[in-house]
Protein backbone atom coordinates (compact mmCIF):
# COMPACT_ATOMS: atom_id res chain seq x y z
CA UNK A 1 164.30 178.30 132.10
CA UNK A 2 164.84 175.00 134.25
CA UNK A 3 161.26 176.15 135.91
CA UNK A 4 159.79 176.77 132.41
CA UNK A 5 160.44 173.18 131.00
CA UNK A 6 159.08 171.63 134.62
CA UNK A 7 155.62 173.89 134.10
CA UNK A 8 155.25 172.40 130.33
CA UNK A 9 156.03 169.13 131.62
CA UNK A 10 153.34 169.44 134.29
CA UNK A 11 151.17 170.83 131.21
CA UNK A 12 151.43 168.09 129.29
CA UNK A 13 151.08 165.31 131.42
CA UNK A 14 148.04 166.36 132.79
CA UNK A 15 146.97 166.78 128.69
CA UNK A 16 148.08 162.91 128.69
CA UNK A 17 146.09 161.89 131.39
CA UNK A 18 143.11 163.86 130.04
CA UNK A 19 143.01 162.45 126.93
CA UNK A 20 143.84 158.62 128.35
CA UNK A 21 140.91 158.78 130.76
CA UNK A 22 138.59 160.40 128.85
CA UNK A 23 138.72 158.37 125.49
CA UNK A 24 135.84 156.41 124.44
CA UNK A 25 136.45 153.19 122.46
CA UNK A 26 132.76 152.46 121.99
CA UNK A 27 131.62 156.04 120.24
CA UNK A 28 133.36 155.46 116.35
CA UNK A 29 132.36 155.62 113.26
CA UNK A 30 131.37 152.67 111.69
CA UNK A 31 133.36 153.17 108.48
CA UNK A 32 132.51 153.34 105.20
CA UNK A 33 134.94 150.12 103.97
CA UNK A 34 133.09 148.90 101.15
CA UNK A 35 132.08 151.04 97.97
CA UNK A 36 128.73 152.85 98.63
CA UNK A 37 126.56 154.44 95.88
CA UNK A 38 125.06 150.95 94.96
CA UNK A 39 121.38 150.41 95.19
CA UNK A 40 119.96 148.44 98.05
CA UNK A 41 117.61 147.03 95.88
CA UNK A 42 119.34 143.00 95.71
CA UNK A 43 119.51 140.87 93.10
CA UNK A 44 116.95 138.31 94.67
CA UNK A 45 113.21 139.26 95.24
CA UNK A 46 113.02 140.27 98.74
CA UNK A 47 110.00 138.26 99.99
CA UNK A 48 111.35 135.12 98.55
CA UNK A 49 114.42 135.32 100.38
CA UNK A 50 112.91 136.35 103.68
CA UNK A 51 110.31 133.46 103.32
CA UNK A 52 113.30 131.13 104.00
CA UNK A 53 114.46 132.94 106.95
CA UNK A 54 112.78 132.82 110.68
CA UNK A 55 111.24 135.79 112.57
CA UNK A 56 112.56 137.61 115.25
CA UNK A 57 111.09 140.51 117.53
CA UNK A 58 113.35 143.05 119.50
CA UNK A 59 112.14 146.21 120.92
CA UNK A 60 108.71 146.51 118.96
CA UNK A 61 110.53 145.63 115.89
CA UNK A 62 110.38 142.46 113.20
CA UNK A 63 113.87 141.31 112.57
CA UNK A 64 114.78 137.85 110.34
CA UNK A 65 117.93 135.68 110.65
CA UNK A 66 119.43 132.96 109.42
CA UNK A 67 121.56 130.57 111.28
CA UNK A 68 124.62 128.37 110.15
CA UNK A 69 126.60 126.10 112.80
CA UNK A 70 130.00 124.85 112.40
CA UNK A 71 130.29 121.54 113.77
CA UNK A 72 133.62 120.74 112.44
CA UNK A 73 136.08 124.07 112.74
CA UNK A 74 138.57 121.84 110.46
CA UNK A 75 135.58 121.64 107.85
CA UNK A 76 135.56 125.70 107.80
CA UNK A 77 137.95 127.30 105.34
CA UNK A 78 138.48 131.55 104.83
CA UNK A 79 139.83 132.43 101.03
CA UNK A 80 140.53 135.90 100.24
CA UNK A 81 138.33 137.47 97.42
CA UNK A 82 139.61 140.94 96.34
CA UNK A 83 141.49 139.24 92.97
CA UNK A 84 139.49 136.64 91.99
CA UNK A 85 136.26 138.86 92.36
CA UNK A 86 133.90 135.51 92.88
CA UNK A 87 130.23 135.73 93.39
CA UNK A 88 128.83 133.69 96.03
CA UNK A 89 126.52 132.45 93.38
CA UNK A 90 129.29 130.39 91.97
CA UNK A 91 130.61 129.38 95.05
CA UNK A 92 128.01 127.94 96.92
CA UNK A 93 127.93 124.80 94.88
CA UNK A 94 131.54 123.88 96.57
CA UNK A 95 129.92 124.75 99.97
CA UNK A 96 127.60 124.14 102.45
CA UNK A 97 127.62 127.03 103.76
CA UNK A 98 129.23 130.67 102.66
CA UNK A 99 129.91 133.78 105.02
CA UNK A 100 131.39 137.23 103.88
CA UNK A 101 134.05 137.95 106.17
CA UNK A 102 136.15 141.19 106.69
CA UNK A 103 136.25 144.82 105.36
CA UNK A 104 137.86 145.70 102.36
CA UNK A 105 138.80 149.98 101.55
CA UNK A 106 138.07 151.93 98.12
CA UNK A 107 140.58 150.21 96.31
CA UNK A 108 139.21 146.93 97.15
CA UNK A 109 142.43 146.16 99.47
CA UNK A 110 141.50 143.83 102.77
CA UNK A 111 141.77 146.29 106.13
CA UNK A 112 143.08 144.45 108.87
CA UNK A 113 144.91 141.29 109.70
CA UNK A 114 143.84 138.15 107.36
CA UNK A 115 145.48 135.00 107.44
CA UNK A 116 144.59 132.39 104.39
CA UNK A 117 145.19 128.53 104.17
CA UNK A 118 148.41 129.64 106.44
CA UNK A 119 149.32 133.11 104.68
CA UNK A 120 149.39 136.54 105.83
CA UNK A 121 147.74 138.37 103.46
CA UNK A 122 147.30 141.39 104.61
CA UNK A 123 148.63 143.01 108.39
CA UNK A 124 146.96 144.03 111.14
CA UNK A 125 145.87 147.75 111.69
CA UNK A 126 144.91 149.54 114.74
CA UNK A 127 142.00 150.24 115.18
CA UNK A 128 139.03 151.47 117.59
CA UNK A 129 136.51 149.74 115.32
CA UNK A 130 137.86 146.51 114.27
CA UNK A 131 138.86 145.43 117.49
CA UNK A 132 138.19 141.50 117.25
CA UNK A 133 140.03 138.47 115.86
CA UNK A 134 138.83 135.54 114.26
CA UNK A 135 141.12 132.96 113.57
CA UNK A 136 141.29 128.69 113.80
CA UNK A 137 144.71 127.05 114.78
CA UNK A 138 145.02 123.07 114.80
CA UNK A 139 141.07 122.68 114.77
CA UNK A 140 140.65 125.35 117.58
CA UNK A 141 138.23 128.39 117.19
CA UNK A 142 139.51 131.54 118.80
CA UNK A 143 137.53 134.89 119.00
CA UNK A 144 138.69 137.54 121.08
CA UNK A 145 140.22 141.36 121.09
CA UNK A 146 143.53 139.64 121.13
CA UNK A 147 145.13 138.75 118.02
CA UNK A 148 147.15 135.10 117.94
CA UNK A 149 150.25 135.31 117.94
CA UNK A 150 152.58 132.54 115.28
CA UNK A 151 151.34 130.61 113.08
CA UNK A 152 147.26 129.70 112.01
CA UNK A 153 146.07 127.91 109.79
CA UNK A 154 143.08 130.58 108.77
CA UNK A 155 142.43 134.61 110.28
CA UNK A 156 140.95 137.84 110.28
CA UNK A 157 140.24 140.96 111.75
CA UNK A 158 137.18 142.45 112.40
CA UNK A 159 134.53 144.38 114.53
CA UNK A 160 133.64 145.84 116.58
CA UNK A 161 133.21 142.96 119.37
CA UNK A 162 129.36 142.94 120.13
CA UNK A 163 129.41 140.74 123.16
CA UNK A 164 132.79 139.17 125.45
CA UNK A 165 132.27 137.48 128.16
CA UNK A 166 128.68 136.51 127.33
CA UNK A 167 127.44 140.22 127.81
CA UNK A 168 126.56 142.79 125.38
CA UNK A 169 129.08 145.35 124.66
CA UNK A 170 128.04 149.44 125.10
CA UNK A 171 128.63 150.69 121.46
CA UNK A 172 127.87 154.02 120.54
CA UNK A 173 128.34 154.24 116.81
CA UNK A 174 128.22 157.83 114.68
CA UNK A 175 126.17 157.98 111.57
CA UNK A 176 124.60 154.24 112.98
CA UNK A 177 122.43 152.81 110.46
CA UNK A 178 119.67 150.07 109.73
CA UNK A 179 121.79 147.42 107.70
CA UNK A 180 122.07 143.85 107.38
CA UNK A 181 124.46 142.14 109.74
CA UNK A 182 126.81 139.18 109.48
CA UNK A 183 128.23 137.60 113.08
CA UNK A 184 130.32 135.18 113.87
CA UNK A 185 129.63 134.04 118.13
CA UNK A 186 131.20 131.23 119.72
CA UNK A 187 128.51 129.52 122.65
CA UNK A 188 129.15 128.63 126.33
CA UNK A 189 130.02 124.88 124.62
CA UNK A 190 132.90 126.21 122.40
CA UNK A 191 130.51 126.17 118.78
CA UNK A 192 131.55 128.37 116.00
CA UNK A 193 128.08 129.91 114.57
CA UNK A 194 127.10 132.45 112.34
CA UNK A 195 124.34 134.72 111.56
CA UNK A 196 123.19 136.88 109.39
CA UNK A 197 120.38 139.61 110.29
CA UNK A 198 118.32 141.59 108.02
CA UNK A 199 115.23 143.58 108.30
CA UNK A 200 111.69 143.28 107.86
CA UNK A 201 111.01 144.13 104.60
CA UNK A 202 114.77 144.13 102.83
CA UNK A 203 117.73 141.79 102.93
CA UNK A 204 119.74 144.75 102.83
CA UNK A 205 118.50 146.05 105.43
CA UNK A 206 118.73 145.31 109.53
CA UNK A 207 119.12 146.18 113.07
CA UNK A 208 121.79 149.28 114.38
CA UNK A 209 125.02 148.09 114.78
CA UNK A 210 124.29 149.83 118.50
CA UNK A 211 121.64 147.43 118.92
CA UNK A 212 122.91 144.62 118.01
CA UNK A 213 124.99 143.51 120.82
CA UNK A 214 121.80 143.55 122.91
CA UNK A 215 119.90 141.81 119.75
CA UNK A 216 121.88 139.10 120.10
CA UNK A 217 121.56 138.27 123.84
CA UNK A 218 117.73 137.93 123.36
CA UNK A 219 118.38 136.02 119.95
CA UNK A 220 121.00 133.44 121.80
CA UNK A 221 117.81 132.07 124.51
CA UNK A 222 115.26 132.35 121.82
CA UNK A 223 118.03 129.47 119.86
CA UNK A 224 118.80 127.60 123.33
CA UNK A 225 122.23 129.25 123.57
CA UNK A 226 124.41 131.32 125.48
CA UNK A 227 126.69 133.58 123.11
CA UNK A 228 129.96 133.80 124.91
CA UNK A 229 131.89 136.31 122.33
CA UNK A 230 130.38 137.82 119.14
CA UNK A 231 132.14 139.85 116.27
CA UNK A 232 130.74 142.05 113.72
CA UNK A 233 131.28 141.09 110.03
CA UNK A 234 131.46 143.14 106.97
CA UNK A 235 127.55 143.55 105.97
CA UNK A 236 125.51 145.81 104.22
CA UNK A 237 125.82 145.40 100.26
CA UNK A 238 128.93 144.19 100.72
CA UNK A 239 128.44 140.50 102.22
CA UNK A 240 126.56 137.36 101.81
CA UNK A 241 125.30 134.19 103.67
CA UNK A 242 124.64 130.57 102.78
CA UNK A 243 123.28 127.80 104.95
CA UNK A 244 121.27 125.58 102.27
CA UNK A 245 118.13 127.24 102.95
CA UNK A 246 118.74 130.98 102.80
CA UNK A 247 121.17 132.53 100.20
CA UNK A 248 121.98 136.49 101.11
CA UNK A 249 123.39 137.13 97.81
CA UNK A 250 125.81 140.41 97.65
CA UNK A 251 124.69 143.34 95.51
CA UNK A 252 128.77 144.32 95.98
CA UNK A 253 132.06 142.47 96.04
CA UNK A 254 132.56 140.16 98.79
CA UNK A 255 136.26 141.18 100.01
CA UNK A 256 137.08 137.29 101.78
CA UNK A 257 134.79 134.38 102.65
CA UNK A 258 134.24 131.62 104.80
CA UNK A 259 133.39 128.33 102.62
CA UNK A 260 132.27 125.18 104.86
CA UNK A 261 133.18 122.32 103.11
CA UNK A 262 130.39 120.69 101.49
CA UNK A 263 129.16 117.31 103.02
């Protein structure tokens, strides 16, 4: 019996170690957070909104962002959404500049860890997928896979990270589609900036989350910067962008938003 028990132990150790060294962080699924079955077809005409956006090639294809820097992190405030049901059409005239920030599930509940004016609102999760951590303490911008730990004034969870350590991250994502992208990066001088990504033709459409990491390398020298960490935002349908000359406007609920208070 005694030699039975040491043979399953054996067994499943080895399963252990198996498993342990053969997981792959970087092949998930990016989720589906937000509620789908929406048209992509948004709620602004398509070539006006691009018009007001600059160009960008990648890999033989046309890409168009939008920038918005955050010059004062104290300035930068992140409000929860899934009650009050906003639209960032009626919030933009408090702010100079909007972002969407994390994912939200069916029932329109935030997923991860997010922090507001000093509350927790909702817990962190574990997670393969949103692996990164947004959060401002004391007029200091953090953004890593770590989450802070006592008090902030403002946080969230997100992801997945797209770059750390000013490279591009390996993602391999299933189901990976074309959609529009929010980021939040921090530079080699410690700025907070934000971008939003869309396709050629659609603002609903964008680069593969698998290619963005890489995206935003060659993005950062085309702008003059070097992109130290970057962190996927909720996008697709679901989000929306501001920066006094674009407006992204959401086709769905924006779950929780960053408002930059207007000058």
């Amino acid at each position: 019996m005694k030699k039975i028990l040491i043979l399953l132990g054996v067994v499943l150790t080895g399963v252990w170690f198996y498993q342990k060294t053969n997981f792959d962080p970087t092949s998930v699924e990016e989720p589906q957070l937000t509620p789908r079955g929406v048209s992509q077809e948004g709620p602004q005409t398509p070539e006006v909104v691009l018009a007001t956006m600059d160009t960008f090639f990648f890999e033989d294809q046309t890409f168009h962002y939008a920038v918005l820097a955050v010059d004062d992190p104290a300035s930068l405030k992140l409000f929860p959404n899934h009650q009050a049901k906003a639209e960032s059409a009626d919030l933009i005239s408090t702010c100079s500049g909007l972002v969407s920030g994390g994912f939200y599930d069916l029932n329109g509940e935030p997923i991860g860890w997010l922090v507001a004016e000093g509350r927790q609102a909702s817990p962190p999760v574990l997670s393969d997928f949103l692996n990164g951590y947004l959060s401002l303490n004391q007029g200091q911008v953090s953004l890593s896979n770590v989450r802070p730990q006592g008090a902030v004034d403002w946080g969230l969870q997100s992801g997945p990270l797209l770059i750390a350590n000013g490279l591009p991250l390996p993602l391999r994502i299933k189901n990976d589609e074309p959609r529009r992208r929010v980021v939040a990066a921090t530079t080699l001088q410690g700025q907070l900036v934000f971008l939003a990504l869309v396709g050629e033709d659609s603002a609903f459409t964008g680069p593969l989350l698998a290619e963005t990491p890489r995206l935003l390398v060659n993005l950062a020298e085309t702008l003059g910067l070097s992109f130290t960490t970057a962190l996927n935002l909720d996008g697709g349908s679901a989000s929306t962008f501001y920066n006094q000359q674009t407006h992204l406007e959401e086709f769905s609920l924006i779950g929780s938003y960053f408002c930059l208070a207007a000058e």
